[in-house]
Protein backbone atom coordinates (compact mmCIF):
# COMPACT_ATOMS: atom_id res chain seq x y z
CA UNK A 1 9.50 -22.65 -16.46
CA UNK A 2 7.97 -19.17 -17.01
CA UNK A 3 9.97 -17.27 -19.46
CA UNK A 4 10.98 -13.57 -18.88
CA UNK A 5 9.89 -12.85 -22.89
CA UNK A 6 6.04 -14.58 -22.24
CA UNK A 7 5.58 -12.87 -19.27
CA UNK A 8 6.23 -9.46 -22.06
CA UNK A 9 3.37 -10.64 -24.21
CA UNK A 10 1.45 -11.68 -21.16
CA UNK A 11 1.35 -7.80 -19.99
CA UNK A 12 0.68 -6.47 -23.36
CA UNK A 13 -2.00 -8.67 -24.48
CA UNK A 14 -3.81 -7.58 -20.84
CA UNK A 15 -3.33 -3.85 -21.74
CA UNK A 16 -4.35 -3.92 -25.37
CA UNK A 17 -7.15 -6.85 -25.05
CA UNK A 18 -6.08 -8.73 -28.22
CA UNK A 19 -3.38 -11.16 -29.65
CA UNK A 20 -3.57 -8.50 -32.93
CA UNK A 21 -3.11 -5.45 -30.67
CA UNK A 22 -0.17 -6.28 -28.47
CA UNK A 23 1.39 -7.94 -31.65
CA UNK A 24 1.39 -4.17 -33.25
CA UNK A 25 2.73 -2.94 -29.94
CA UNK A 26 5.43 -5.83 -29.16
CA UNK A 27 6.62 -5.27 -32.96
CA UNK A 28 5.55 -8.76 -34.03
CA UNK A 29 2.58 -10.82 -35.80
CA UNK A 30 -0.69 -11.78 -34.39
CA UNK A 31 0.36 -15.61 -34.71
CA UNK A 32 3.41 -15.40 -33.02
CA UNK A 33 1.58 -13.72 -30.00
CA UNK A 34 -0.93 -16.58 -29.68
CA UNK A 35 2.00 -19.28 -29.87
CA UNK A 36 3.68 -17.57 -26.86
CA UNK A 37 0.44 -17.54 -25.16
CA UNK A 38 -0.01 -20.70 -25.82
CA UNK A 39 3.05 -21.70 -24.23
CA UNK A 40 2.77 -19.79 -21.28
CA UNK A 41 -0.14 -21.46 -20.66
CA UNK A 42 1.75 -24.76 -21.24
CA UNK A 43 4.39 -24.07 -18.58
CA UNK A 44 2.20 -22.95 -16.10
CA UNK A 45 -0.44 -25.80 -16.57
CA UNK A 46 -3.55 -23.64 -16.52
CA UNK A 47 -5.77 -21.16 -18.88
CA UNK A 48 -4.61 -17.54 -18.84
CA UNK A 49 -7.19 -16.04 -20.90
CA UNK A 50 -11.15 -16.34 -21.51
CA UNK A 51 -11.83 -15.23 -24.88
CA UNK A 52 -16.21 -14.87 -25.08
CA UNK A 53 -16.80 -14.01 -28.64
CA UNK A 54 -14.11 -10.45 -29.68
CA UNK A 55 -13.84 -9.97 -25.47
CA UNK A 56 -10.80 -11.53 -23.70
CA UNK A 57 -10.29 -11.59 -20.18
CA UNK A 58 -7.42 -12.36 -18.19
CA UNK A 59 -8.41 -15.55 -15.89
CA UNK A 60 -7.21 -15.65 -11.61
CA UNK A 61 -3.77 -17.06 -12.78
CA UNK A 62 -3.33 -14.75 -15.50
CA UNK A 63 -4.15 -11.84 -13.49
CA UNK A 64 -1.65 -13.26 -10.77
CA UNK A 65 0.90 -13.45 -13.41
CA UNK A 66 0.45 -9.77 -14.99
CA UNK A 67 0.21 -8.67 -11.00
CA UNK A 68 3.93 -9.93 -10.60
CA UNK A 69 5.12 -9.49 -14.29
CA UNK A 70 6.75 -6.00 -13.19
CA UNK A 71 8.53 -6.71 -10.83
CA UNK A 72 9.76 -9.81 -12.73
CA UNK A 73 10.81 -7.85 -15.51
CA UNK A 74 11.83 -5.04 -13.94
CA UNK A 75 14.43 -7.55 -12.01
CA UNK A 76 15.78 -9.25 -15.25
CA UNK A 77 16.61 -5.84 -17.05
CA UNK A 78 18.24 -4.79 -13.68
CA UNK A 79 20.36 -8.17 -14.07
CA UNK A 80 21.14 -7.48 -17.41
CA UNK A 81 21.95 -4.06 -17.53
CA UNK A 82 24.78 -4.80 -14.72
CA UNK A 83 25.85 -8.00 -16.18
CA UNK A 84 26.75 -6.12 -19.48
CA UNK A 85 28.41 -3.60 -17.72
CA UNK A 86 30.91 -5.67 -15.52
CA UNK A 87 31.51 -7.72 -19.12
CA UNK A 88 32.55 -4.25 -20.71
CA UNK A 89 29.47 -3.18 -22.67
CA UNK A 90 29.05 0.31 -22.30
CA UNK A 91 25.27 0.81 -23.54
CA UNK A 92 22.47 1.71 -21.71
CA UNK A 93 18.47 2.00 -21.96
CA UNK A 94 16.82 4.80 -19.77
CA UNK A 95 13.11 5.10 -20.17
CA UNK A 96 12.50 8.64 -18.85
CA UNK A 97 9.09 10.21 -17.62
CA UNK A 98 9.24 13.44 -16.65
CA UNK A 99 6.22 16.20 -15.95
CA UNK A 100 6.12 19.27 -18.43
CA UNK A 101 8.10 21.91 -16.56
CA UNK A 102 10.75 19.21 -15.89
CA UNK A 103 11.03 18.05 -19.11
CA UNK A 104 11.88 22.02 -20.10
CA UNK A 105 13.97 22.56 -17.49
CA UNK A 106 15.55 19.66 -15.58
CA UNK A 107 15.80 17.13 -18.63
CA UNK A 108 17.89 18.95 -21.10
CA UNK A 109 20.72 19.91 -18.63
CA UNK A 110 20.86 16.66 -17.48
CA UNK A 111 20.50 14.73 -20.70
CA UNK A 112 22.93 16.76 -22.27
CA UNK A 113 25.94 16.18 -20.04
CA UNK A 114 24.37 12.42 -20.01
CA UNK A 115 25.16 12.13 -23.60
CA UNK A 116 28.64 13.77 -23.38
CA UNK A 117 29.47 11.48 -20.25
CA UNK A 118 28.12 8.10 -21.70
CA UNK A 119 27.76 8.89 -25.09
CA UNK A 120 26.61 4.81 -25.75
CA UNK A 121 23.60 5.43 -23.40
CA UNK A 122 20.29 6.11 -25.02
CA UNK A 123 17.41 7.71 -23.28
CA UNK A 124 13.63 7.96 -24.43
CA UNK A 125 11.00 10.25 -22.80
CA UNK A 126 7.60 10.61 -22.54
CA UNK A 127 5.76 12.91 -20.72
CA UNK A 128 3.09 12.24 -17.62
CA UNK A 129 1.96 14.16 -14.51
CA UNK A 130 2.39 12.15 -11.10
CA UNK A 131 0.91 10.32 -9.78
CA UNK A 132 0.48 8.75 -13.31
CA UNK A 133 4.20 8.21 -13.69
CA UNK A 134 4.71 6.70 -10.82
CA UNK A 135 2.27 4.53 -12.06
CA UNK A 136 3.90 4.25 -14.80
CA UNK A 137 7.74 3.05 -13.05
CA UNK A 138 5.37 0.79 -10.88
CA UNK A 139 4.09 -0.92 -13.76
CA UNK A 140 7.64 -1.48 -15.39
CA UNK A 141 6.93 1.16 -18.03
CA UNK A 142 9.71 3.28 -17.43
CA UNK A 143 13.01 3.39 -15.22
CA UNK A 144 13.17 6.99 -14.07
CA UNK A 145 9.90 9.31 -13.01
CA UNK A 146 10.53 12.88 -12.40
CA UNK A 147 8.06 13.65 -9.95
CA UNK A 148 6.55 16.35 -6.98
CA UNK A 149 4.59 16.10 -3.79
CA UNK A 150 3.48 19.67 -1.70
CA UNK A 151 5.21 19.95 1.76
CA UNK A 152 3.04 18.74 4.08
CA UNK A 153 0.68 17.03 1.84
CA UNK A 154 -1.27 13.99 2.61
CA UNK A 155 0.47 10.66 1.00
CA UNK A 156 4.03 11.31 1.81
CA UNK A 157 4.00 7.21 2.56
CA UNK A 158 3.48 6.82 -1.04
CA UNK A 159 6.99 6.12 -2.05
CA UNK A 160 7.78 3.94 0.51
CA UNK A 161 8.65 1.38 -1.94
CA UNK A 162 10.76 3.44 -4.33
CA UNK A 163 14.21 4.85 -4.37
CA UNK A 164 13.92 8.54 -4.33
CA UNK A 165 16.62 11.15 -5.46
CA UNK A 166 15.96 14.51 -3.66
CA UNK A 167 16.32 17.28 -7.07
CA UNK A 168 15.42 20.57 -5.37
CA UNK A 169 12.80 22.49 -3.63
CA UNK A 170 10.31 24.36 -5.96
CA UNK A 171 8.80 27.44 -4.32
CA UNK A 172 5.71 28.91 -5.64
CA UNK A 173 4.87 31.82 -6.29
CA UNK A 174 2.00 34.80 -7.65
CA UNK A 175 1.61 35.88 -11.47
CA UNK A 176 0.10 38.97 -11.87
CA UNK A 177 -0.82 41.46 -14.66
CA UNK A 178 1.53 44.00 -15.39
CA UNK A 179 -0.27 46.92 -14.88
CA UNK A 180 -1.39 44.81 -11.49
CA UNK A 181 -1.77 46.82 -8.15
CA UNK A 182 0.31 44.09 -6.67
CA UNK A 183 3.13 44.09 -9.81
CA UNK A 184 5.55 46.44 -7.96
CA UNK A 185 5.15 44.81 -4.60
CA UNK A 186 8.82 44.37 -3.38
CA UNK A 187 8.54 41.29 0.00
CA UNK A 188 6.45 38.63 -0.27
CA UNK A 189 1.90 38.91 -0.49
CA UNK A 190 -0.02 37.05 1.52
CA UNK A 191 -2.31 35.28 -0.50
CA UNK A 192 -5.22 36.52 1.01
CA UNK A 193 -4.37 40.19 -1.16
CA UNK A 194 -5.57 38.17 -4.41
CA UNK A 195 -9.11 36.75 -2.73
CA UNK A 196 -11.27 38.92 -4.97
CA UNK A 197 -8.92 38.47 -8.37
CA UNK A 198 -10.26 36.12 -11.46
CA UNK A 199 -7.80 32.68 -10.67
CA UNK A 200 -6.32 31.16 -13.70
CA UNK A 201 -5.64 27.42 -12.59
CA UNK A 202 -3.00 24.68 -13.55
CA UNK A 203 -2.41 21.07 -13.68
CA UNK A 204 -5.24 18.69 -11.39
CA UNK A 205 -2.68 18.39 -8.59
CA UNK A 206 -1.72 21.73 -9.04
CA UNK A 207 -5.31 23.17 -8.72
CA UNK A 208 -5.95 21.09 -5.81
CA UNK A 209 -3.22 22.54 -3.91
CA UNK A 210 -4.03 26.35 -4.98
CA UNK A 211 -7.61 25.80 -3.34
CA UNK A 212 -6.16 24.49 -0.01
CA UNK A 213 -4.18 27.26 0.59
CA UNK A 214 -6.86 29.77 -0.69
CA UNK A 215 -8.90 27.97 1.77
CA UNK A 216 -6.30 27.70 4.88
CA UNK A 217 -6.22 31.80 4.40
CA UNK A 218 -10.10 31.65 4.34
CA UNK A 219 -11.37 31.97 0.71
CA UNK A 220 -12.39 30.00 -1.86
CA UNK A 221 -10.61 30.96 -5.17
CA UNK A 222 -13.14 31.62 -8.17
CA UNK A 223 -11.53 29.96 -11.02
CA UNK A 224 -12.47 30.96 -14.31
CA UNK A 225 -9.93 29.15 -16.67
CA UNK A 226 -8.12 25.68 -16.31
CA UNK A 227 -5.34 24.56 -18.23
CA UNK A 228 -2.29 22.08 -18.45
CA UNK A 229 -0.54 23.80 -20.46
CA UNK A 230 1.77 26.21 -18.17
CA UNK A 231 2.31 29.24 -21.34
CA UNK A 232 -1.35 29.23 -21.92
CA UNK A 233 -1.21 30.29 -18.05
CA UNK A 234 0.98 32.85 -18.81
CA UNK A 235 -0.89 34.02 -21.50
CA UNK A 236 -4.10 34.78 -19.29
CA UNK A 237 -2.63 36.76 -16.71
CA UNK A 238 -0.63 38.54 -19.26
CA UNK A 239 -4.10 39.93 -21.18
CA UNK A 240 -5.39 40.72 -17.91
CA UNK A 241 -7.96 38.02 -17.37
CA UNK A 242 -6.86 37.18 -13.92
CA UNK A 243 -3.85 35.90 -11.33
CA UNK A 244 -2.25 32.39 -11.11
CA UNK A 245 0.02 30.79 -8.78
CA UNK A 246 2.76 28.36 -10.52
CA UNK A 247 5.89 26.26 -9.25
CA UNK A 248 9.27 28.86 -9.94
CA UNK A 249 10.02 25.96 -12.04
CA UNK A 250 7.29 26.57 -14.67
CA UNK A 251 7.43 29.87 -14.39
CA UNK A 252 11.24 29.34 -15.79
CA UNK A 253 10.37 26.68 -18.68
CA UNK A 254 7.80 29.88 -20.36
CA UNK A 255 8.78 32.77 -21.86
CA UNK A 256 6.67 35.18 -19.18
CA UNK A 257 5.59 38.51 -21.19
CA UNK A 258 3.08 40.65 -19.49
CA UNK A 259 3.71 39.46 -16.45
CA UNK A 260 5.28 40.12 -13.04
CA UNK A 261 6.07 36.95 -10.84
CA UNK A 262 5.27 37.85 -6.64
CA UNK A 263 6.34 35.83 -3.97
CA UNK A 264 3.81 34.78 -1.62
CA UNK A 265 2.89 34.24 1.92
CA UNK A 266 3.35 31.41 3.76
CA UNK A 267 5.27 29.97 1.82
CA UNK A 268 4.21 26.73 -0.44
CA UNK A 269 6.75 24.78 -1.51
CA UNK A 270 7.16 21.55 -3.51
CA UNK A 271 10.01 18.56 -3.61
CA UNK A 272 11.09 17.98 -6.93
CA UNK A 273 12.69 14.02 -7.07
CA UNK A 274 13.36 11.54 -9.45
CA UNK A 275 12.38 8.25 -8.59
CA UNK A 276 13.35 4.75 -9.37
CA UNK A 277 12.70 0.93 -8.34
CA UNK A 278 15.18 -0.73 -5.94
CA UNK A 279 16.52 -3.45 -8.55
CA UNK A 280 16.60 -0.52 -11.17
CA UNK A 281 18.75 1.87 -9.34
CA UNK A 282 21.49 -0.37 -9.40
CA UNK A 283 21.64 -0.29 -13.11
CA UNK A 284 24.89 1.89 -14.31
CA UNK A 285 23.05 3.78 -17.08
CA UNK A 286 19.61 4.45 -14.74
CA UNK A 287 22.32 5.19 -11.67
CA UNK A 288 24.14 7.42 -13.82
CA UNK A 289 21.14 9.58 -15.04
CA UNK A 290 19.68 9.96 -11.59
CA UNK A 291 23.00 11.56 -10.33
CA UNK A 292 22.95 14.23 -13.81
CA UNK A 293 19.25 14.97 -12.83
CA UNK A 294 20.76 15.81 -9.15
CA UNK A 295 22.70 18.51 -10.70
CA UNK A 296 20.61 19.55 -12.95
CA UNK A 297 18.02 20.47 -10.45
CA UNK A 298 21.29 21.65 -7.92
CA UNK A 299 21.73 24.19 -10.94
CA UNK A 300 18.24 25.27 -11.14
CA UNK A 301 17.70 29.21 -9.74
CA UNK A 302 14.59 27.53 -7.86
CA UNK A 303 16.42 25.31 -5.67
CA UNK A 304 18.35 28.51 -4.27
């Protein structure tokens, strides 16, 4: 019988690459992760792992195993979560992973009243850009992903296999210089106005969408700075080195000084939306955070 807590070790030894890592990242010694291995490989009847001098490498069964370990695990916790809730236990684990502007904006609001709510239900976050967070809930490393896709990008099929919790609809829009020609505009720019400006460019997915709709109004932005990091955006245009086009949403989790936000024609828009795995979202604490992050983002000035 395979055992929900080998499978565990299974998975970390394959991401780390040694007995000594994963024991530092399971909490435990390097011994105790080789006896589990060694076990595992017991029920199952086959070798797992091909260690060739310091290298280890997961064999066909072993990679089998890690390729179904998620989905394994992620079904236990879901069993256990509800299980301890119909016997009365109210606690709760929420792994969280959220993109920046999210974690500014949506998270707080919605972790807040969380807390006040369910005050027995503790929440961790980390921080990742899709798609590596939905990598991330795929993989069984989280329960909740805050996430985004474009309207009318390619690879809306992409969460086919995921519950997904609508948040709002993130409009973006121009940042300009103060002292810009465009700062006083009153209606909306068409983006073709800014084809000879300096571009100051955001996140990878981000920057791929700026370029596609420079391109569908027949230009090819010249970026001169990249960045992550949405106040170091703000920051650029502010001293004049050039325009930027951000989600409302990040616009909102800065501080803008210098700056004058411009909406922009056509319109690009992005869906905001948590999302979650099927066994998962039946889980009172992961249930109960996905409906606080609904109004959260219902109380955002971007979703109006």
């Amino acid at each position: 019988m395979i055992e929900a807590r080998h499978l565990r070790v299974l998975r970390a030894v394959a991401s780390t690459g040694s007995f000594s890592a994963a024991g530092r990242e399971l909490g435990c010694t390097q011994p105790a992760v080789s006896q589990q291995m060694k076990a595992l490989e017991s029920s199952v009847g086959t070798p797992l792992l091909v260690r060739t001098g310091r290298e280890m490498r997961l064999t066909q069964v072993g990679e089998a195993l890690v390729r179904h370990a998620a989905g394994i695990i992620a079904g236990l916790t879901a069993a256990e979560e509800e299980v301890a809730a119909i016997a009365g236990l109210r606690a709760g684990r929420v792994r969280l992973v959220s993109f920046p502007s999210g974690s500014s904006t949506l998270v707080p609001t919605a972790l807040a009243a969380l807390r006040a709510a369910h005050p027995g239900t503790r929440v961790s976050l980390e921080e990742a850009e899709p798609p590596k967070s939905v990598e991330l809930l795929r993989e069984g490393d989280c329960d909740v992903a805050l996430a985004f896709r474009y309207e009318g990008a390619a690879g809306a099929e992409e969460w086919d296999d995921l519950v997904v919790r609508p948040l709002l609809t993130d409009r973006l829009v121009a940042l300009v210089p103060e002292e810009h020609r465009l700062a006083r505009t009153q209606g909306a720019v068409a983006i073709g106005e800014l084809a000879r400006e300096s571009w100051i460019a955001g996140c990878p997915r981000c920057r791929g969408q700026l370029v596609e709709v420079c391109e569908g109004a027949g230009f090819t932005p010249r970026i001169d700075f990249a960045t992550d990091d949405y106040p170091a955006v703000v920051g650029l245009v502010g001293a004049g080195l050039g325009v930027a086009v951000l989600p409302q949403l990040a616009v909102e989790s800065v501080r803008p000084r210098g700056v004058r936000t411009v909406a922009l024609e056509p319109a690009v828009r992005r869906e905001i939306v948590a999302l979650t795995l099927p066994d998962l979202a039946q889980v009172p604490a992961v249930r109960a955070t996905l409906d606080e992050l609904a109004r959260a983002g219902a109380r955002q000035p971007a979703s109006r």
